[in-house]
N, C-alpha and C. Protein backbone atom coordinates (compact mmCIF):
# COMPACT_ATOMS: atom_id res chain seq x y z
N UNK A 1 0.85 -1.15 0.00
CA UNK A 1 0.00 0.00 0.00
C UNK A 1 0.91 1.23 0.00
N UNK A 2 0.63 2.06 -1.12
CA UNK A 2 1.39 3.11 -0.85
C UNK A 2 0.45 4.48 -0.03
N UNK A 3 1.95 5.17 0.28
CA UNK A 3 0.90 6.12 1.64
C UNK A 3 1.76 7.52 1.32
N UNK A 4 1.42 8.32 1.42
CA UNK A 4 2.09 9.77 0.56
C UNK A 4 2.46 10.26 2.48
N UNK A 5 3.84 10.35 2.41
CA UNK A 5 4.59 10.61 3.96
C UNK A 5 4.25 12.31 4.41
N UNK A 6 4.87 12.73 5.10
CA UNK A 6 5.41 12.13 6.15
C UNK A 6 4.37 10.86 7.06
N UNK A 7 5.07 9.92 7.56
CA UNK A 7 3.89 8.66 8.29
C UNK A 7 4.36 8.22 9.54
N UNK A 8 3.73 8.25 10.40
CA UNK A 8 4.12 7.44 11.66
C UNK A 8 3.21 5.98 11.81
N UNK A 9 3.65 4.96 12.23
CA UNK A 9 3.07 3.69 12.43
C UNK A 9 2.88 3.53 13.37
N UNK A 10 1.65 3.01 14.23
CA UNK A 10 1.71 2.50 15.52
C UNK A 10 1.43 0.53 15.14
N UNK A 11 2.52 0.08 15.82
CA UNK A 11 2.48 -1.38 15.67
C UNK A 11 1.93 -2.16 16.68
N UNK A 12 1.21 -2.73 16.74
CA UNK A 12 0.17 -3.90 17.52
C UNK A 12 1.05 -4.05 19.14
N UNK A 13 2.51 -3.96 19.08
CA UNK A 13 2.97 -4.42 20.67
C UNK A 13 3.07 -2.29 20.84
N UNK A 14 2.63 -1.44 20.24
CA UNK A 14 2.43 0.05 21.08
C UNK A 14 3.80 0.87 20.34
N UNK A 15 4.83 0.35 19.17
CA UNK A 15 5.72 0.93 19.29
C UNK A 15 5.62 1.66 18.36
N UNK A 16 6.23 3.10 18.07
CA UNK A 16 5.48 4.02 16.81
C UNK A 16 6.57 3.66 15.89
N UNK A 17 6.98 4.21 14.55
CA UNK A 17 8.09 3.92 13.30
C UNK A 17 7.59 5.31 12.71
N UNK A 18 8.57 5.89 12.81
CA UNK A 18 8.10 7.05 11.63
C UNK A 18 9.19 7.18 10.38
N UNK A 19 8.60 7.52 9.14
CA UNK A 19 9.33 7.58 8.06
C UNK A 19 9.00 8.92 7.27
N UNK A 20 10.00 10.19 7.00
CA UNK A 20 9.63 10.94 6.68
C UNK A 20 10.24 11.50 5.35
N UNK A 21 10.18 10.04 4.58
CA UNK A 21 9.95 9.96 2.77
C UNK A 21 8.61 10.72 2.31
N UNK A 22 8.86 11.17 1.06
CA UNK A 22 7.38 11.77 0.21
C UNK A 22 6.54 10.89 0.25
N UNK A 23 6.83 9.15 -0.18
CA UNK A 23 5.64 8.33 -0.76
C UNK A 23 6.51 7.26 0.14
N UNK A 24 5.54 6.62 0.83
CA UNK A 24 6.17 4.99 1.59
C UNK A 24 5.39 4.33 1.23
N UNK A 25 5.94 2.94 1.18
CA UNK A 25 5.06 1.25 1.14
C UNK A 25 4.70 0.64 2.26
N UNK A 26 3.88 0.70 2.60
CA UNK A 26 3.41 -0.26 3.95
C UNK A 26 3.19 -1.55 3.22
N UNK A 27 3.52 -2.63 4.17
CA UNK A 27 3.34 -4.09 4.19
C UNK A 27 1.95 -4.46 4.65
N UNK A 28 1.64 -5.31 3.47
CA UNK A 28 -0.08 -5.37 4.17
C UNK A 28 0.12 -7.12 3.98
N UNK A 29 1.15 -7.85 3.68
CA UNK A 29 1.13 -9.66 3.66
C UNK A 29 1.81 -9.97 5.11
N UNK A 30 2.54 -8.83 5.83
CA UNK A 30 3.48 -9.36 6.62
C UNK A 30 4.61 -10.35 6.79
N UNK A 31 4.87 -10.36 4.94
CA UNK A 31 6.13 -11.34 5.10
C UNK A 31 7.55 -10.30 4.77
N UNK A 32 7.46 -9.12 5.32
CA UNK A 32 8.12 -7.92 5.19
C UNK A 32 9.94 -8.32 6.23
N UNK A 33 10.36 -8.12 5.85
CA UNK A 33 11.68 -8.16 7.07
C UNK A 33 11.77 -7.18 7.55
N UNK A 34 11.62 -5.91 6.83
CA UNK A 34 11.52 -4.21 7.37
C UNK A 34 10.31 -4.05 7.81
N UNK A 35 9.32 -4.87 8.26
CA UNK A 35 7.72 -4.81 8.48
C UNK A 35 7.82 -3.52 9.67
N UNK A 36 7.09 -2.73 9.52
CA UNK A 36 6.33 -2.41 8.60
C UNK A 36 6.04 -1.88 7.29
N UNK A 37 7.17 -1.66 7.19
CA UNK A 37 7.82 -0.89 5.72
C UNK A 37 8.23 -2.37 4.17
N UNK A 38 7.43 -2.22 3.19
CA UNK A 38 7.58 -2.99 2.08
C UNK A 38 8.69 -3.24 1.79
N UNK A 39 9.04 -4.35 1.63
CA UNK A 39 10.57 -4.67 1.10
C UNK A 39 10.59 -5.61 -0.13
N UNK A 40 9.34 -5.72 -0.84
CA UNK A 40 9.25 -6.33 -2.33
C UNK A 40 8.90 -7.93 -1.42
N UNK A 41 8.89 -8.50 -0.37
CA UNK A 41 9.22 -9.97 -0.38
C UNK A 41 7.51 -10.51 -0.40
N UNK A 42 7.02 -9.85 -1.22
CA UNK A 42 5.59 -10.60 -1.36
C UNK A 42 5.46 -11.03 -2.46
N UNK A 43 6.87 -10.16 -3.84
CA UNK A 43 7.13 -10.93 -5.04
C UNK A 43 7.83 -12.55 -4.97
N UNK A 44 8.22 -12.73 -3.82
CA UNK A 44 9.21 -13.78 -4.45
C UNK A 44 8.56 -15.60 -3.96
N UNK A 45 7.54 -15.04 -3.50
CA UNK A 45 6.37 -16.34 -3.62
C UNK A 45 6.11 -17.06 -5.03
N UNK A 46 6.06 -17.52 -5.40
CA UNK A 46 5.61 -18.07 -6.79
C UNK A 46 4.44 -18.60 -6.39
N UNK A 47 3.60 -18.64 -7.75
CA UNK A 47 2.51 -18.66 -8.01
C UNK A 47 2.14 -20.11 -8.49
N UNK A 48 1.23 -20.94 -8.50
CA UNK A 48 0.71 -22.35 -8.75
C UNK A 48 -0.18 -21.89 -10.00
């Protein structure tokens, strides 16, 4: 999901992330390593 910045995150255990890029990717599969922030790893699933 893209989100037009500046953005702060509040994450489920209370902790905030702020990123103050023009345009950020939020992770919406959670197979993110930078979660909350998109890191492409929802491409590298292959498809059936």
């Amino acid at each position: 999901m893209l989100v037009e910045g500046p953005v702060e995150v509040v994450l489920d255990d209370g902790t905030t992330v702020r990123s103050d890029r023009f345009t950020v990717a939020l992770c919406t599969c959670r197979r993110s390593r930078t979660y909350p922030w998109c890191d492409t790893s929802h491409r590298r699933r292959g498809r059936r």
